[in-house]
N, C-alpha and C. Protein backbone atom coordinates (compact mmCIF):
# COMPACT_ATOMS: atom_id res chain seq x y z
N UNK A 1 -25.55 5.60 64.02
CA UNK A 1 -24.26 5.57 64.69
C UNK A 1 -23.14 5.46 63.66
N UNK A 2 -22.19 6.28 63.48
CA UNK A 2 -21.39 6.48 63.21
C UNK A 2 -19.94 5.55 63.77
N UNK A 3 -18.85 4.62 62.81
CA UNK A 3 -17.93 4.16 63.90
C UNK A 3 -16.82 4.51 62.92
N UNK A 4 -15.63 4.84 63.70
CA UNK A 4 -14.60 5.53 63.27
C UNK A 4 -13.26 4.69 63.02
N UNK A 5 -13.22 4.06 61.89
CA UNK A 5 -11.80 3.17 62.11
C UNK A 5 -10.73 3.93 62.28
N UNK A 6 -9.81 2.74 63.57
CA UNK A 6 -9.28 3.12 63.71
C UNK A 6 -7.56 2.78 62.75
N UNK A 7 -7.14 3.78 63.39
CA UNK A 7 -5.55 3.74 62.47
C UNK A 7 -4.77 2.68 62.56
N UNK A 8 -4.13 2.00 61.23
CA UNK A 8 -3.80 1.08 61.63
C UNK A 8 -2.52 0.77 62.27
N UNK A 9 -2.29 0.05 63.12
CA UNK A 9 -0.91 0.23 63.56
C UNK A 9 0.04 -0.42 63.25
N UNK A 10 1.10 -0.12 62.79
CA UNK A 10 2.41 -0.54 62.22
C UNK A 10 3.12 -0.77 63.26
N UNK A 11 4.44 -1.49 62.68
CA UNK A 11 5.19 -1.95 63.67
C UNK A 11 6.61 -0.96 64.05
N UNK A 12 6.73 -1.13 64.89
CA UNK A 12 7.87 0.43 64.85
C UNK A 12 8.96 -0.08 64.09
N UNK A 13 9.30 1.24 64.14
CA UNK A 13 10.80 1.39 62.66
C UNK A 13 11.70 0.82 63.14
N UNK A 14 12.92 -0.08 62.77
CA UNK A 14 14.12 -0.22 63.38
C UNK A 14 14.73 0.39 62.25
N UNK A 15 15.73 1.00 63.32
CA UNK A 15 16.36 1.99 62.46
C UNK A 15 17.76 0.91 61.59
N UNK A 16 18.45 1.41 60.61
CA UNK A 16 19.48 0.46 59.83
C UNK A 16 20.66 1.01 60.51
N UNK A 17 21.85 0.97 59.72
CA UNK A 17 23.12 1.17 60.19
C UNK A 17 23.56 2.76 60.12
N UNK A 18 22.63 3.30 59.00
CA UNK A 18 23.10 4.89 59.37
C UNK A 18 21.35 5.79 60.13
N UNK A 19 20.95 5.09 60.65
CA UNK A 19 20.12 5.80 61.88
C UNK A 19 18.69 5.80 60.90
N UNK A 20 18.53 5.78 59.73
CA UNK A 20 16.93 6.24 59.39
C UNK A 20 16.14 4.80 59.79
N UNK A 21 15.03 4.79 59.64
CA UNK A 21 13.88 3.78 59.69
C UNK A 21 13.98 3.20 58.46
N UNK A 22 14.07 1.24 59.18
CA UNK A 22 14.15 0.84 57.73
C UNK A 22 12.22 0.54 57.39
N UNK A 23 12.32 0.56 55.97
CA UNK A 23 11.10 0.15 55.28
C UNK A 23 10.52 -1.21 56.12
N UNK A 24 9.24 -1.68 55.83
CA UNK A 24 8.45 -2.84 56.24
C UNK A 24 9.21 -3.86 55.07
N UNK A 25 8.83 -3.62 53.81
CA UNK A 25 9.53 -4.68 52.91
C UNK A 25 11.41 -4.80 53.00
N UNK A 26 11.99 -4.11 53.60
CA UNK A 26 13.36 -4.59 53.94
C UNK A 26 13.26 -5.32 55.28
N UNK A 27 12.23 -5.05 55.75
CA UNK A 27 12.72 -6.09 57.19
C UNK A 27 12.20 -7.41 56.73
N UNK A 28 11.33 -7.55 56.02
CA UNK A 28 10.42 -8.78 55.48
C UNK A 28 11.76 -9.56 54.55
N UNK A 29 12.40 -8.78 53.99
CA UNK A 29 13.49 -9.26 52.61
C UNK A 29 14.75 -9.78 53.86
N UNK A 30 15.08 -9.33 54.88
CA UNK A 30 16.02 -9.40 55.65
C UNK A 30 15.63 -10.91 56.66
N UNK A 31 14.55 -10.78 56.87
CA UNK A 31 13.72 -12.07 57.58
C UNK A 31 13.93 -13.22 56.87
N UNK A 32 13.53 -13.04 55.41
CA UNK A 32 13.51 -13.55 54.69
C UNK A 32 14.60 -14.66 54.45
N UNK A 33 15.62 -13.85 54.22
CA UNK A 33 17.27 -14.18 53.86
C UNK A 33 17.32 -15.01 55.41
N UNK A 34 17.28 -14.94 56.65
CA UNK A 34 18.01 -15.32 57.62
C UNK A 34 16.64 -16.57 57.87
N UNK A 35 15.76 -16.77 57.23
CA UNK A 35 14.89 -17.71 57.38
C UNK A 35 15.46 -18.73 56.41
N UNK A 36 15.73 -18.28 55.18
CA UNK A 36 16.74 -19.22 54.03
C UNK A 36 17.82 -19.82 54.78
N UNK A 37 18.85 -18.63 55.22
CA UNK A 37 20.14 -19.32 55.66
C UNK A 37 19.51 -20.52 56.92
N UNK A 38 18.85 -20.35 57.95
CA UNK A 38 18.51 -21.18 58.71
C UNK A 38 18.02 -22.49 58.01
N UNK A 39 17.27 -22.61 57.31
CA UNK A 39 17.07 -23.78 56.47
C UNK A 39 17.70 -24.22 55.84
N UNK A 40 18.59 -23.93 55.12
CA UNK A 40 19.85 -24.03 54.68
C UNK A 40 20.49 -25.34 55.24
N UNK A 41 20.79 -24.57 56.46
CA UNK A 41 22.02 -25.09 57.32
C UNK A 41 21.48 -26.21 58.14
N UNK A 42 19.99 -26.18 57.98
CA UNK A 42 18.97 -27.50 58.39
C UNK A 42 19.13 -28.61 57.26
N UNK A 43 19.23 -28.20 56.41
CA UNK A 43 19.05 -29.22 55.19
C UNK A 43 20.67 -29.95 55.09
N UNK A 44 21.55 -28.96 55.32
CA UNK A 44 22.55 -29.56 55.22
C UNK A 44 23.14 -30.22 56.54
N UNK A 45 22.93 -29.55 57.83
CA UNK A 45 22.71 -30.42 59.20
C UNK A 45 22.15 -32.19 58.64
N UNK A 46 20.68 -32.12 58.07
CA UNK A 46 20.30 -33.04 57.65
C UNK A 46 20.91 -34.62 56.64
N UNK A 47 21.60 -34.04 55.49
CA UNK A 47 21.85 -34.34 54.98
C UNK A 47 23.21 -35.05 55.20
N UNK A 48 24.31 -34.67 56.28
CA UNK A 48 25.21 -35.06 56.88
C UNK A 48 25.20 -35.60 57.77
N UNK A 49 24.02 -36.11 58.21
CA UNK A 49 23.48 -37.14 59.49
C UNK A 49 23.76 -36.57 60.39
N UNK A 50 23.81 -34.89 61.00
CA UNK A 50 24.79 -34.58 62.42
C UNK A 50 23.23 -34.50 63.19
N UNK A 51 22.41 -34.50 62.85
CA UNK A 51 21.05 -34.31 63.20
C UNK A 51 19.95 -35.48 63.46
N UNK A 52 19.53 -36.30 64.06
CA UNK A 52 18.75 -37.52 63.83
C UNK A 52 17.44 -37.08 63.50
N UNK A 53 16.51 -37.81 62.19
CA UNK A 53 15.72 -37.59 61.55
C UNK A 53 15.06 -37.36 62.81
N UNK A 54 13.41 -37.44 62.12
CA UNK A 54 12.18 -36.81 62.92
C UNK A 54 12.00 -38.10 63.33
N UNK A 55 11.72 -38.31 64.96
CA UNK A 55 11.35 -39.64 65.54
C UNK A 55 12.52 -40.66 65.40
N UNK A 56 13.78 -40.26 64.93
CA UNK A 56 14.76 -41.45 65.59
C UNK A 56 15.02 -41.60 66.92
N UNK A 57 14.70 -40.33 67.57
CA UNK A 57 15.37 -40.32 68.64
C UNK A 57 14.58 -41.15 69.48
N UNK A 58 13.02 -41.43 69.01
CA UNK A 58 12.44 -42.47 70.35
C UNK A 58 12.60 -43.64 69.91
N UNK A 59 12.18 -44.17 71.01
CA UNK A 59 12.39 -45.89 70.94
C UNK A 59 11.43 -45.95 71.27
N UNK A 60 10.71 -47.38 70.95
CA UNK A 60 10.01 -48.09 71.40
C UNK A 60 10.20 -48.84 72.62
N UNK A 61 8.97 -48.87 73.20
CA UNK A 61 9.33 -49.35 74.96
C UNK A 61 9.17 -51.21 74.58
């Protein structure tokens, strides 16, 4: 028996600002960047107390 792999499937193209398909490694580099800025703005949320650490918010009964 013979088995035939199959093709692998990619994720569809989003196209950029002038219409072509962007690359897999620009969406990964673009993810990337907006995964930074989000942490970022966590660390500094953090760091300015506007945020209550992990588990301040419960109390003990």
């Amino acid at each position: 028996m013979s088995q035939e792999a199959a093709p692998d499937q990619a994720a569809p193209s989003v196209p950029d600002q002038g219409g072509r398909p962007k690359g897999l490694l620009q969406q990964m580099e673009e993810l990337m960047a907006a995964l930074n800025a989000d942490l970022s703005q966590l660390d500094a949320d953090l760091q300015t107390g506007t945020r209550p650490p992990v588990g301040e918010d419960e109390r003990p009964s």
